[in-house]
C-alpha atoms as a PDB file:
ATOM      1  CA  UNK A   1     -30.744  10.628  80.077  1.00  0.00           C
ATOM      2  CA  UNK A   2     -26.946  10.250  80.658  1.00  0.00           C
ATOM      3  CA  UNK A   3     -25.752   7.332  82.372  1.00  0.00           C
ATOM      4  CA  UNK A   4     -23.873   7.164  85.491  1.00  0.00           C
ATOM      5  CA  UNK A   5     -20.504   6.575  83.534  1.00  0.00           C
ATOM      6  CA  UNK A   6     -21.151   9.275  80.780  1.00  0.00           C
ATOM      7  CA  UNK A   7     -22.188  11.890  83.661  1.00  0.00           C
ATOM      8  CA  UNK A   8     -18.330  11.543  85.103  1.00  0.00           C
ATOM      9  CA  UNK A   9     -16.722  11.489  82.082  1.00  0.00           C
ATOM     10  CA  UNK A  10     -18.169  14.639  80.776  1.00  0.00           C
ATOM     11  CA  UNK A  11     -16.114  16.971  82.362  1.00  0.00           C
ATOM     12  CA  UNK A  12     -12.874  15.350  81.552  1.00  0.00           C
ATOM     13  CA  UNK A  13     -13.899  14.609  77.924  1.00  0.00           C
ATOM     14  CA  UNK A  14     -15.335  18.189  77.149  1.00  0.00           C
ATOM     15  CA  UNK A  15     -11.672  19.531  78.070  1.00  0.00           C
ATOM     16  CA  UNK A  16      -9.958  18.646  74.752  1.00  0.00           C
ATOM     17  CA  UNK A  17      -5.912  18.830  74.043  1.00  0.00           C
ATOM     18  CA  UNK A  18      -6.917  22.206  72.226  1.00  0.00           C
ATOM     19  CA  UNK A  19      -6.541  23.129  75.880  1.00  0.00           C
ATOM     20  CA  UNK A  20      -2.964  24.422  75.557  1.00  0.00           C
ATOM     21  CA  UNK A  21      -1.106  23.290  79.615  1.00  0.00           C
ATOM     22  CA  UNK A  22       1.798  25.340  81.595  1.00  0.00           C
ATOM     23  CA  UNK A  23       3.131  21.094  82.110  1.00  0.00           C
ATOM     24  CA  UNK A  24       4.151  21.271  78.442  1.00  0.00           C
ATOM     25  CA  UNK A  25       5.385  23.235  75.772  1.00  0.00           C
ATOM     26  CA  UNK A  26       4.104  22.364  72.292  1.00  0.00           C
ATOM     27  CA  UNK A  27       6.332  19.915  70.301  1.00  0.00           C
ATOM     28  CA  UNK A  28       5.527  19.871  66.518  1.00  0.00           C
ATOM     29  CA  UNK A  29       7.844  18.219  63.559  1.00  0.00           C
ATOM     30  CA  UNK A  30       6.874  18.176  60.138  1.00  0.00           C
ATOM     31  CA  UNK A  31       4.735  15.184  58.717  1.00  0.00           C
ATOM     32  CA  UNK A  32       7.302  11.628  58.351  1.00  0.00           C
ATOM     33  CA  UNK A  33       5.844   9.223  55.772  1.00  0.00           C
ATOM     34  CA  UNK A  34       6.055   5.498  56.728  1.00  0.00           C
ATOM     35  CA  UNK A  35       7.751   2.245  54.872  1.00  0.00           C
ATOM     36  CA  UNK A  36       5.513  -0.513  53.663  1.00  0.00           C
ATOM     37  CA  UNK A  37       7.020  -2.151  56.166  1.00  0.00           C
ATOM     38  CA  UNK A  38       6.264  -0.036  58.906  1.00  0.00           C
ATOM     39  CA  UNK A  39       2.689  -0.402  57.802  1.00  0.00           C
ATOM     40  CA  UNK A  40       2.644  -3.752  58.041  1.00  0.00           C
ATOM     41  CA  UNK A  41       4.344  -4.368  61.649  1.00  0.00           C
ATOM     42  CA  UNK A  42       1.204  -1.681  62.521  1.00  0.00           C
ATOM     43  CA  UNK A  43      -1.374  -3.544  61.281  1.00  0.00           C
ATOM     44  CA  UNK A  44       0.001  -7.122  62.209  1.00  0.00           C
ATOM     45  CA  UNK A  45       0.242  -5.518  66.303  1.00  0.00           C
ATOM     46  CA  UNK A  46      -3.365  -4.051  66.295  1.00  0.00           C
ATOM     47  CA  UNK A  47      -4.554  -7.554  65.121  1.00  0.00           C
ATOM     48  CA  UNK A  48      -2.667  -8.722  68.221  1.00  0.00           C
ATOM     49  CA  UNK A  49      -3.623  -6.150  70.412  1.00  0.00           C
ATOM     50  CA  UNK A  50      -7.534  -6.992  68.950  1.00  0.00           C
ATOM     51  CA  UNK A  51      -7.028 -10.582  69.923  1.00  0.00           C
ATOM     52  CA  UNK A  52      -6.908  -9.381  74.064  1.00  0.00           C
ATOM     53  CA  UNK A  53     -10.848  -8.739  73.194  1.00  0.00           C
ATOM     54  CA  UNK A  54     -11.590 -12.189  72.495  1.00  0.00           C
ATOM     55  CA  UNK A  55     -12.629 -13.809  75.694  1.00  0.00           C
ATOM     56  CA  UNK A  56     -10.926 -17.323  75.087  1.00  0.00           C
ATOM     57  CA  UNK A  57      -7.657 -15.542  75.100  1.00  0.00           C
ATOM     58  CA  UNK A  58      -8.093 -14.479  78.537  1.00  0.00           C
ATOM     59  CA  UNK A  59      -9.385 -17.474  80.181  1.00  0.00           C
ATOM     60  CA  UNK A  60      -7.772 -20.886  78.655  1.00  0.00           C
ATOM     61  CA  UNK A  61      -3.970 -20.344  78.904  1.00  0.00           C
ATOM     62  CA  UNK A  62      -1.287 -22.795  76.760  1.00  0.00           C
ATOM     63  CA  UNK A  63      -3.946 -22.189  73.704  1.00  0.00           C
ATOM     64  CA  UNK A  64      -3.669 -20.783  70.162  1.00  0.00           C
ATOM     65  CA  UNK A  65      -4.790 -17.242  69.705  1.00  0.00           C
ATOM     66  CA  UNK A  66      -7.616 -17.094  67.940  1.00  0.00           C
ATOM     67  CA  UNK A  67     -10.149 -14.110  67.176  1.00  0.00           C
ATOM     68  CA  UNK A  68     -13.870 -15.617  66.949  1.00  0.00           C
ATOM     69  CA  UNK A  69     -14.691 -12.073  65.187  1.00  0.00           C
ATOM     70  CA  UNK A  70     -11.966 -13.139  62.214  1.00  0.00           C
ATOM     71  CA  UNK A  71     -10.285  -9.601  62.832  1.00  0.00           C
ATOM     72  CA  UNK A  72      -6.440 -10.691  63.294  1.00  0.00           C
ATOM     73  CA  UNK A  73      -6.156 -12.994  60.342  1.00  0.00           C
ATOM     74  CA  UNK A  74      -2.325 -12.624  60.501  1.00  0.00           C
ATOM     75  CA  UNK A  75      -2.148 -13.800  63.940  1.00  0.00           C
ATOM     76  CA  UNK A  76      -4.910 -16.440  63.840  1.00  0.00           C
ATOM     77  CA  UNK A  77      -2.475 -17.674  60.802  1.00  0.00           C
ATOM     78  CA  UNK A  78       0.757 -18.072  62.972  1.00  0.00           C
ATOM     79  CA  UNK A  79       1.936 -20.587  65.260  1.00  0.00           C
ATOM     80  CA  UNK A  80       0.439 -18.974  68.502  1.00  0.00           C
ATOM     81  CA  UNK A  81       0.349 -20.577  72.039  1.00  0.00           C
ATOM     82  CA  UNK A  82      -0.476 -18.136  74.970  1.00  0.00           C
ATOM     83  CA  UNK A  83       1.823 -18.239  78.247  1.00  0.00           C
ATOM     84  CA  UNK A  84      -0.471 -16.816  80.667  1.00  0.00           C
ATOM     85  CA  UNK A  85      -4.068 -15.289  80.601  1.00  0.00           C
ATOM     86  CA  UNK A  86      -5.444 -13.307  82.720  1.00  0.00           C
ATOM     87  CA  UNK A  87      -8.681 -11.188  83.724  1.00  0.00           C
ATOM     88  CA  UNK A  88     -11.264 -10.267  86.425  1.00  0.00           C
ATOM     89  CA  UNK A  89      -8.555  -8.701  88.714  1.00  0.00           C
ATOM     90  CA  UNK A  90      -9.695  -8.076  92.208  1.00  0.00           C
ATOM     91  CA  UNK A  91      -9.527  -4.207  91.367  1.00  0.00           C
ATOM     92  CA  UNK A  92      -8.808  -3.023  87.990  1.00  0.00           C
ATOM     93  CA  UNK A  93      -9.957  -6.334  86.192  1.00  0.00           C
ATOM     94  CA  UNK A  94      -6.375  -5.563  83.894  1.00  0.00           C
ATOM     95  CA  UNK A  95      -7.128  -8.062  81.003  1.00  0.00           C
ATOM     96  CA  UNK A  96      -4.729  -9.959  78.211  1.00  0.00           C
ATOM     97  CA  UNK A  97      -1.958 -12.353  77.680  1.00  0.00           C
ATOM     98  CA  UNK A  98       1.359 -13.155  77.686  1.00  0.00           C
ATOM     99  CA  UNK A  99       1.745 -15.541  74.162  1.00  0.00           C
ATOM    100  CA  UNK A 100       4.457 -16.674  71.685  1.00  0.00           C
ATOM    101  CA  UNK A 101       4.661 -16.686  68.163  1.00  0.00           C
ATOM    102  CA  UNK A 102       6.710 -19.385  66.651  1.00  0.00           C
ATOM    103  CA  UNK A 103       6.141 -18.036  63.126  1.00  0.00           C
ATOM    104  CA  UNK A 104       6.997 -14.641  63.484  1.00  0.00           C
ATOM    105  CA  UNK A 105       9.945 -14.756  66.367  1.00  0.00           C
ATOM    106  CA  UNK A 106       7.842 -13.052  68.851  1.00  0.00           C
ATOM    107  CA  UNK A 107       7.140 -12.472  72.882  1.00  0.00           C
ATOM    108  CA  UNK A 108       3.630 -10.867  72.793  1.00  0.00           C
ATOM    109  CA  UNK A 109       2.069  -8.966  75.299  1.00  0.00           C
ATOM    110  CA  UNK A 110      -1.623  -7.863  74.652  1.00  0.00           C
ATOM    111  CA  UNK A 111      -3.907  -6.052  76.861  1.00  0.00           C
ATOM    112  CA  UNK A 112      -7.728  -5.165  76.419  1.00  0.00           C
ATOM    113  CA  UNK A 113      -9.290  -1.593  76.103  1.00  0.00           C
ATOM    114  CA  UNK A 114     -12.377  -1.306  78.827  1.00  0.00           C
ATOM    115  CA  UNK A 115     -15.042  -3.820  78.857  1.00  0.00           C
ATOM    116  CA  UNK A 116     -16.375  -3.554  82.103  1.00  0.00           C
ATOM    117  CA  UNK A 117     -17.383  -1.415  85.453  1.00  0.00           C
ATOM    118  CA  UNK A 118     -14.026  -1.903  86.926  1.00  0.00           C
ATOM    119  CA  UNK A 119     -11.826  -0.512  83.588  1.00  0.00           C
ATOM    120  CA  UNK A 120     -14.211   2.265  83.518  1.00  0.00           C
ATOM    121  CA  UNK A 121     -13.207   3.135  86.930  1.00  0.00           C
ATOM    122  CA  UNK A 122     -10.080   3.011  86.530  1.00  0.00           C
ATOM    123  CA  UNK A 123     -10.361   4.967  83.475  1.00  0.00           C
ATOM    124  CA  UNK A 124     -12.224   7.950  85.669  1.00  0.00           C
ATOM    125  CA  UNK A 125      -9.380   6.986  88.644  1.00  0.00           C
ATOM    126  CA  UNK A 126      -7.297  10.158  86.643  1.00  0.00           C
ATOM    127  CA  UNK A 127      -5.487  12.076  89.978  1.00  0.00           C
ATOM    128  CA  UNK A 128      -1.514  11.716  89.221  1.00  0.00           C
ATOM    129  CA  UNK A 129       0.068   9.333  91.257  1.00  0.00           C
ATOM    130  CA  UNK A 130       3.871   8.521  91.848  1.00  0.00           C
ATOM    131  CA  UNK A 131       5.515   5.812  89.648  1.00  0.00           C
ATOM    132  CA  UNK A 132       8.668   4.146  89.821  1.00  0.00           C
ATOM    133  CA  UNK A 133       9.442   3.814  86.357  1.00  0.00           C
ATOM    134  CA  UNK A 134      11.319   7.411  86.581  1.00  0.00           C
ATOM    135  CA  UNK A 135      12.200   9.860  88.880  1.00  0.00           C
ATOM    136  CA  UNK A 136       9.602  12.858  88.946  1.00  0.00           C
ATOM    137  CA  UNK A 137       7.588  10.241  86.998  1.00  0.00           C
ATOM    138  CA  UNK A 138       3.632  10.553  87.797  1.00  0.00           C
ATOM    139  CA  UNK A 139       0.851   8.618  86.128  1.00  0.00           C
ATOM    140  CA  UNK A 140      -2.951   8.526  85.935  1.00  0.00           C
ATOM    141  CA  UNK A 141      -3.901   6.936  89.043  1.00  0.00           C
ATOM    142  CA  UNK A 142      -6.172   4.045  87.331  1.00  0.00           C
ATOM    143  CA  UNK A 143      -3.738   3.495  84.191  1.00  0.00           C
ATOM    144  CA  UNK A 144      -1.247   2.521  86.775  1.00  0.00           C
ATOM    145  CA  UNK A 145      -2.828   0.471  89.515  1.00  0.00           C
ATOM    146  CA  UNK A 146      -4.285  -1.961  86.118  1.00  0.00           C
ATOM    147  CA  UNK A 147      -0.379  -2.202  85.109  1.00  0.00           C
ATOM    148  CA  UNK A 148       0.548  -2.363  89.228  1.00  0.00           C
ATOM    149  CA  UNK A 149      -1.800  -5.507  89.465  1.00  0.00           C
ATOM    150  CA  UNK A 150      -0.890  -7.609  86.773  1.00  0.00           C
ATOM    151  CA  UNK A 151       2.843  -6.905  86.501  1.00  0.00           C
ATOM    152  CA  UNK A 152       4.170  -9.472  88.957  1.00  0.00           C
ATOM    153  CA  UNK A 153       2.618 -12.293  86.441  1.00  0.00           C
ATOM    154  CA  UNK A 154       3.388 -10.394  83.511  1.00  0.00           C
ATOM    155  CA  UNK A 155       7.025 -10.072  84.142  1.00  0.00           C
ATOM    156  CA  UNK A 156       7.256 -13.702  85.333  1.00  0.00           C
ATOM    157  CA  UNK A 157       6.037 -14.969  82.021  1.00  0.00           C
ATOM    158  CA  UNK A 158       8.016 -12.513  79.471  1.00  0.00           C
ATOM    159  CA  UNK A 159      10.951 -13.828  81.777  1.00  0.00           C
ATOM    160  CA  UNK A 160       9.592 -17.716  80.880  1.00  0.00           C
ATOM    161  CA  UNK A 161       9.027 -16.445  77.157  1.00  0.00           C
ATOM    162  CA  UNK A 162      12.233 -15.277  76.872  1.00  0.00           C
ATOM    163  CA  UNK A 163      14.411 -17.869  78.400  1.00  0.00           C
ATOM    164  CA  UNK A 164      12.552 -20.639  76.368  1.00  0.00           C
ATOM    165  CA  UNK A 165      12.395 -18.408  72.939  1.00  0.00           C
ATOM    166  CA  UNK A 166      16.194 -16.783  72.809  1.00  0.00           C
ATOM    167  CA  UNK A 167      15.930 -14.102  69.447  1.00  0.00           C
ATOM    168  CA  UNK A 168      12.421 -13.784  69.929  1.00  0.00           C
ATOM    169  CA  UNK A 169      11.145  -9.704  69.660  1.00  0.00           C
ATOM    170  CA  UNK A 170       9.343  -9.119  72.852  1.00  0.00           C
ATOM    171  CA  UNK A 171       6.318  -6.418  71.680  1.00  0.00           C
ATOM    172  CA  UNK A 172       3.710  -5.377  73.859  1.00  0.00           C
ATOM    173  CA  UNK A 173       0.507  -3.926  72.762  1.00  0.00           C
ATOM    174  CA  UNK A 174      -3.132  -2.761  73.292  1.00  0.00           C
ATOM    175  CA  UNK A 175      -6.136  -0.504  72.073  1.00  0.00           C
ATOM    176  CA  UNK A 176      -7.503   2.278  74.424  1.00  0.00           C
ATOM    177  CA  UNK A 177      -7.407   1.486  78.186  1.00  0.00           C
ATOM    178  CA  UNK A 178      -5.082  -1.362  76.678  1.00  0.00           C
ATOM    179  CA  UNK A 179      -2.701   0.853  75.410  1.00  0.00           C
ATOM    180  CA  UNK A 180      -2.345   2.857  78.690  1.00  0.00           C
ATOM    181  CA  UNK A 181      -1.540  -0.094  80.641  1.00  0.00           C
ATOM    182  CA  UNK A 182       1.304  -1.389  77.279  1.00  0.00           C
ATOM    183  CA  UNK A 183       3.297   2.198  78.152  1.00  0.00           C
ATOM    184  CA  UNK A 184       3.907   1.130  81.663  1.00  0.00           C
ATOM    185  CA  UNK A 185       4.518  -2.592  80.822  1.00  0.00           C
ATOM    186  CA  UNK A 186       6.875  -1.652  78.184  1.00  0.00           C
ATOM    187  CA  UNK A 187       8.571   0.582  80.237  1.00  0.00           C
ATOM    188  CA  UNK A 188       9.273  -1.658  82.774  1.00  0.00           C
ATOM    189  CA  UNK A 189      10.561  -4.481  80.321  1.00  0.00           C
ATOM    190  CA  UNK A 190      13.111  -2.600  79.008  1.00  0.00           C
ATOM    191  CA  UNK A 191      14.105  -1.191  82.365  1.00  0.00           C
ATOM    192  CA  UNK A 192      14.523  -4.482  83.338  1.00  0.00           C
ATOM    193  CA  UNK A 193      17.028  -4.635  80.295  1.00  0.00           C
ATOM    194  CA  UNK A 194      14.556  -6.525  77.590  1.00  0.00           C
ATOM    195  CA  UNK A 195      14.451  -5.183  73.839  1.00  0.00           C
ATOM    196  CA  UNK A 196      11.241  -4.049  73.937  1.00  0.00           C
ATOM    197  CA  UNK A 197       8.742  -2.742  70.899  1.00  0.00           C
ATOM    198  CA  UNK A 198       5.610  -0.721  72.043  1.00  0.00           C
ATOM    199  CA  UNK A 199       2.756  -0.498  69.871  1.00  0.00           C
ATOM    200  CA  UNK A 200      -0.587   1.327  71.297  1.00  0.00           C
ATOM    201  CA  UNK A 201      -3.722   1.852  69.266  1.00  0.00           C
ATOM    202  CA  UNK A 202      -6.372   4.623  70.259  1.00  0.00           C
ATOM    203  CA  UNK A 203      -4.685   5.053  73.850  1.00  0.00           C
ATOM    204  CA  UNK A 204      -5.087   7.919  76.492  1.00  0.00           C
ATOM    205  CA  UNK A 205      -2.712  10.364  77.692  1.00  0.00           C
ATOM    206  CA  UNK A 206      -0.980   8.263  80.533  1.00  0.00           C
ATOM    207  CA  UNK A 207       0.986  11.092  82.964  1.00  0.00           C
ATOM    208  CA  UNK A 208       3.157  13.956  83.158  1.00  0.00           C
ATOM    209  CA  UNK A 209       6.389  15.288  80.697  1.00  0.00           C
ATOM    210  CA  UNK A 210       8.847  12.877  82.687  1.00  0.00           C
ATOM    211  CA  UNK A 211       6.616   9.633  81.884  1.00  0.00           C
ATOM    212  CA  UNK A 212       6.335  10.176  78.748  1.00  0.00           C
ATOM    213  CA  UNK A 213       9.369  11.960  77.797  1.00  0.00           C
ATOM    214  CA  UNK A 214      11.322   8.629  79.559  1.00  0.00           C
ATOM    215  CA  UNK A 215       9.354   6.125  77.609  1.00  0.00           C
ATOM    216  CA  UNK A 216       9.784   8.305  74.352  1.00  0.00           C
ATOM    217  CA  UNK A 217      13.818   8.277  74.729  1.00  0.00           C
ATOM    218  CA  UNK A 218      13.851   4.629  76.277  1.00  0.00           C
ATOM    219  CA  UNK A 219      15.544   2.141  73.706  1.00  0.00           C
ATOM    220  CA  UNK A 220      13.316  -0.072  71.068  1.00  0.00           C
ATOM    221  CA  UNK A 221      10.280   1.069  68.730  1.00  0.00           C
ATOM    222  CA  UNK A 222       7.635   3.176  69.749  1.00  0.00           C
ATOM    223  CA  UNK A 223       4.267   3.509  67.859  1.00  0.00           C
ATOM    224  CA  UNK A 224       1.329   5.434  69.472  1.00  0.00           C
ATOM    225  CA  UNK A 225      -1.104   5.033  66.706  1.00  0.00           C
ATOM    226  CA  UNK A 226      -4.239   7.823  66.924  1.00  0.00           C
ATOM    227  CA  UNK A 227      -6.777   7.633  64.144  1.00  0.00           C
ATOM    228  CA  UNK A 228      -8.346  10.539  63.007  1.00  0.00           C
ATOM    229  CA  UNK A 229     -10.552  12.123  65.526  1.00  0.00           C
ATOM    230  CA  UNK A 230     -10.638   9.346  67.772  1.00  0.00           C
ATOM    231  CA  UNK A 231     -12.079  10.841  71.379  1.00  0.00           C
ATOM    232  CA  UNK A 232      -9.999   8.910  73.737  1.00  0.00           C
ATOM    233  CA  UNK A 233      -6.580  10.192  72.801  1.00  0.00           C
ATOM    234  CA  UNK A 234      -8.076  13.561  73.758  1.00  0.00           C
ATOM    235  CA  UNK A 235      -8.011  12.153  77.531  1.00  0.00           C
ATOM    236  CA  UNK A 236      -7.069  12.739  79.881  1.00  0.00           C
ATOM    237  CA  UNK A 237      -6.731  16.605  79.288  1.00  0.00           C
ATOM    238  CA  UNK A 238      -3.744  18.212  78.582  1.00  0.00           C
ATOM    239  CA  UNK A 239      -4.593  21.247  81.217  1.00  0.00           C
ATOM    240  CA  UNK A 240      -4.420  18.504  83.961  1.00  0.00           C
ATOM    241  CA  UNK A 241      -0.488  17.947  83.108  1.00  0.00           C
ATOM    242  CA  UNK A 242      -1.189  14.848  80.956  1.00  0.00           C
ATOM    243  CA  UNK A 243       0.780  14.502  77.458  1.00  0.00           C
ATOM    244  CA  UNK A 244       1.544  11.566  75.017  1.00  0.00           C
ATOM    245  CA  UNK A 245       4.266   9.487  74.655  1.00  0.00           C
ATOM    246  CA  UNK A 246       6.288  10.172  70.874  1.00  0.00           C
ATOM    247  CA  UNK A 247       5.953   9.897  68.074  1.00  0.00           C
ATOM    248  CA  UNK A 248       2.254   9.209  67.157  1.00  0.00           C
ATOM    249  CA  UNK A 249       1.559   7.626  63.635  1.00  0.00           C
ATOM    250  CA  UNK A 250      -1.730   8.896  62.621  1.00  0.00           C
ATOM    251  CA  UNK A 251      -4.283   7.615  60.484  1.00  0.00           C
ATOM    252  CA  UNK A 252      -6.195   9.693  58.184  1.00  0.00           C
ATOM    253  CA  UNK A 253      -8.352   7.501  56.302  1.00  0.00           C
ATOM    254  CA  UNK A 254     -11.486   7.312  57.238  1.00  0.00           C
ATOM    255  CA  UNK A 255     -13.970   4.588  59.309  1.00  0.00           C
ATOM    256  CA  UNK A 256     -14.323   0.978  57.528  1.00  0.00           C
ATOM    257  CA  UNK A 257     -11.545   1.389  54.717  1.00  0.00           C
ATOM    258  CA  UNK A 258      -8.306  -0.271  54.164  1.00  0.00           C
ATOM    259  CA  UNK A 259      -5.258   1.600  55.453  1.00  0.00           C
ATOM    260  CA  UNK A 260      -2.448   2.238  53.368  1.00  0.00           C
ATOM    261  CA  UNK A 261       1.143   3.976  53.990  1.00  0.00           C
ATOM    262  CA  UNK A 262      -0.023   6.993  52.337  1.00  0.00           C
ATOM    263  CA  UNK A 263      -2.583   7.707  55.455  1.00  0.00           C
ATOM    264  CA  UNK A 264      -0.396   7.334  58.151  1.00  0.00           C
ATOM    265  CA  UNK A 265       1.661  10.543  58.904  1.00  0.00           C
ATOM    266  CA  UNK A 266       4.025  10.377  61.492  1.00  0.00           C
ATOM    267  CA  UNK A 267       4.158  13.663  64.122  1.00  0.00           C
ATOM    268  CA  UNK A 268       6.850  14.053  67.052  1.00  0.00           C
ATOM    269  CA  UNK A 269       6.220  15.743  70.322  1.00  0.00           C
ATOM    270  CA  UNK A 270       4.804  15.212  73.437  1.00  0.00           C
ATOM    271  CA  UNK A 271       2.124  17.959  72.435  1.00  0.00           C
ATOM    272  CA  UNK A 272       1.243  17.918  68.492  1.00  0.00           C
ATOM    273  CA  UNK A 273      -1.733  19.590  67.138  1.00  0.00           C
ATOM    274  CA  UNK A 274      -1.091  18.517  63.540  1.00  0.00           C
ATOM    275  CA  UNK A 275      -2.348  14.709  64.152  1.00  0.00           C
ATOM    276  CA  UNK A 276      -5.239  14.037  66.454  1.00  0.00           C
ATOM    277  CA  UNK A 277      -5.009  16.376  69.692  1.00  0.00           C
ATOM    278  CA  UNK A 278      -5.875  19.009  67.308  1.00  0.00           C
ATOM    279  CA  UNK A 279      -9.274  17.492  65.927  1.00  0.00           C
ATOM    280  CA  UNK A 280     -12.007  19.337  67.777  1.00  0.00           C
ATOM    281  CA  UNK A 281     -15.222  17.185  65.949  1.00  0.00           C
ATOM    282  CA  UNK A 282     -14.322  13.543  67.574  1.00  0.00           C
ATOM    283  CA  UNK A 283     -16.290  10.472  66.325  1.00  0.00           C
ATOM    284  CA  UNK A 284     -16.307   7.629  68.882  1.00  0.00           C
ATOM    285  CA  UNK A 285     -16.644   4.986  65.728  1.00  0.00           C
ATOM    286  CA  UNK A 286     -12.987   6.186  64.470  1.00  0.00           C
ATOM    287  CA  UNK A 287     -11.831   4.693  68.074  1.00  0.00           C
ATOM    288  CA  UNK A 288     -13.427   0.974  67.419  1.00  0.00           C
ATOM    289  CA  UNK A 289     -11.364   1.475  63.470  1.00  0.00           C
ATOM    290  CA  UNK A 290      -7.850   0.809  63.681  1.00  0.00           C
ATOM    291  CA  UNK A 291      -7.128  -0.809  60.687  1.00  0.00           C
ATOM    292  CA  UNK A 292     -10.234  -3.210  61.549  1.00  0.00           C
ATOM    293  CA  UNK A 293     -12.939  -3.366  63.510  1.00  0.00           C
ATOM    294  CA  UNK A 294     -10.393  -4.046  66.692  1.00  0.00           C
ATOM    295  CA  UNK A 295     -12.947  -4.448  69.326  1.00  0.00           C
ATOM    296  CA  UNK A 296     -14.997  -6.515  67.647  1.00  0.00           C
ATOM    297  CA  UNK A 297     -14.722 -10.193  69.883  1.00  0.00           C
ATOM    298  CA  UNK A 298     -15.548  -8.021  72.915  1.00  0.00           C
ATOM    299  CA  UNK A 299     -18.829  -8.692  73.695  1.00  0.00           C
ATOM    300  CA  UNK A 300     -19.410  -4.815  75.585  1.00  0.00           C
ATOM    301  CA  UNK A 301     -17.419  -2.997  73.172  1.00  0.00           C
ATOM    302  CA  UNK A 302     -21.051  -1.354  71.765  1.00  0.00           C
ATOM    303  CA  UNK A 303     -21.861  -0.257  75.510  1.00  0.00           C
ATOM    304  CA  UNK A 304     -18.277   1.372  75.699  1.00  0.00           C
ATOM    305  CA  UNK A 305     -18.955   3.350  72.883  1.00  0.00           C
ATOM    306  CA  UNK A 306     -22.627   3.950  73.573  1.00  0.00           C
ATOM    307  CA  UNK A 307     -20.938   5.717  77.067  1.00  0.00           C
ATOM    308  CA  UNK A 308     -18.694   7.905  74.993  1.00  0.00           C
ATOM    309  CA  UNK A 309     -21.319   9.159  72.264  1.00  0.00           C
ATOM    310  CA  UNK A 310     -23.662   9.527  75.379  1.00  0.00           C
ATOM    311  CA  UNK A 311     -20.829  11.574  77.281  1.00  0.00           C
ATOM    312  CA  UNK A 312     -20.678  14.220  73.605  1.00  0.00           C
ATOM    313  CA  UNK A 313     -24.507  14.816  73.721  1.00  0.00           C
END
């Protein structure tokens, strides 16, 4: 029997981006291959947006980031110390940290993918809602309210980050729900004139043309990574008015192996078929394999993916 979760998200995930919308003209640009480089500033960010999974980075602030599941070796190897931690929000219960990173120069902020009732219902929460990132600029209703109720402390501590670190590269990142909430925080940060890079891993469709268009154009790096036919990238539907942010590096190797430049092809456009809107057979384990196991210190990341399987059958 489907649960109460899978039975809501059924409709929404059975609606695929194969679903071509009047909101949005396809976009597609021939396959870009990536530096070794490139591949390595992807990896290094998924480890840090893994890290928001691990509980003890969300509840002991002015403490080293550390990942009990041993799946962001780079970061665990780096002098970390988190600014602020935060979780079980009245509403959205928006999870992650603010943290610096002597070692590498960096202003990290990380937020966790769904790991409870309250992400789930924001996930579902998808009716566009009126931003002020842009003008014309509408978002999914429960992406927005999880960045709307952590912001305030967010922005406060980038601000203390940044004033105490000058050179640092202030990044934000996250996997899934995660990486809904990083589009919004990032586009804030560098509307408030920060040099912001945006890495999301396995993240949802977040609004309407404008939003995404904006953060697309906006100044500093942008890397939506999608890996193969990861489900959740396939949500919320297209024929709602939702598209992607651009470009999206996607990862063709499969489930459990290492990643190397060769499998990551880079696709522009809002709408792209060529990466992973336009895999119809999704696999729910290719959304838990982003370079490693990412949700692996989250102790309900089997449930979420139980949901999604659950929400195919």
């Amino acid at each position: 029997m489907q649960s109460f979760v899978s039975s809501l998200l059924l409709p929404f995930l059975c609606i695929t981006g194969a679903l071509a919308a009047p909101a949005a003209a396809p976009v597609e640009i021939e396959r870009r291959a990536i530096s070794g480089d490139v591949l390595a500033k992807l990896s290094m960010f998924e480890q840090w947006a893994a890290a928001s999974y691990c509980p003890n980075n969300n509840n002991s602030p002015n403490s080293k980031v550390i990942c009990e599941a041993g799946n962001c070796p780079t970061v665990q190897a780096a002098d970390t110390k988190t600014v602020i931690e935060f979780q079980n929000s009245f509403a959205t219960d928006v999870t992650g940290f603010v943290a610096v990173d002597k070692t590498n120069k960096l202003v990290v902020v990380s937020f966790r993918g769904s790991q409870s009732l309250k992400n789930w219902l924001a996930n579902l929460n998808f009716p566009a809602t009126l931003t002020d990132i842009c003008p014309g600029c509408t978002a999914h209703t429960g992406f927005w309210s999880s960045w709307f109720e952590s912001r305030k402390r967010v922005l406060a501590a980038v601000e203390s980050a940044a004033d105490a670190n000058p050179g640092f590269q202030l990044v934000v990142t996250g996997h899934s729900l995660g990486g809904a909430i990083a589009n919004f925080a990032a586009a804030q940060l560098r509307n408030d004139g920060y040099k912001c890079d945006l890495y999301t891993y396995g993240a949802p469709r977040i609004g309407n043309a404008a939003i995404s268009d904006y953060i697309s154009n906006q100044p500093g790096g942008t890397y939506r990574v999608t890996h193969t036919n990861d489900p959740v990238p396939h949500l919320a539907p297209i024929a709602f008015g939702f598209v992607h942010i651009s470009p999206e590096y996607y990862i063709s190797s499969g489930n459990n192996v290492p990643v190397t430049a060769n499998d990551v092809a880079v696709y522009e456009g809002n709408i792209n078929f060529r990466g992973n809107t336009g895999k119809l057979f999704l696999d729910t384990d290719a959304h838990g394999w982003y370079f490693n196991k990412v949700g692996d210190c989250g102790p309900d990341f089997e449930i979420s993916k139980r949901e999604l399987e659950l929400a195919y059958v």
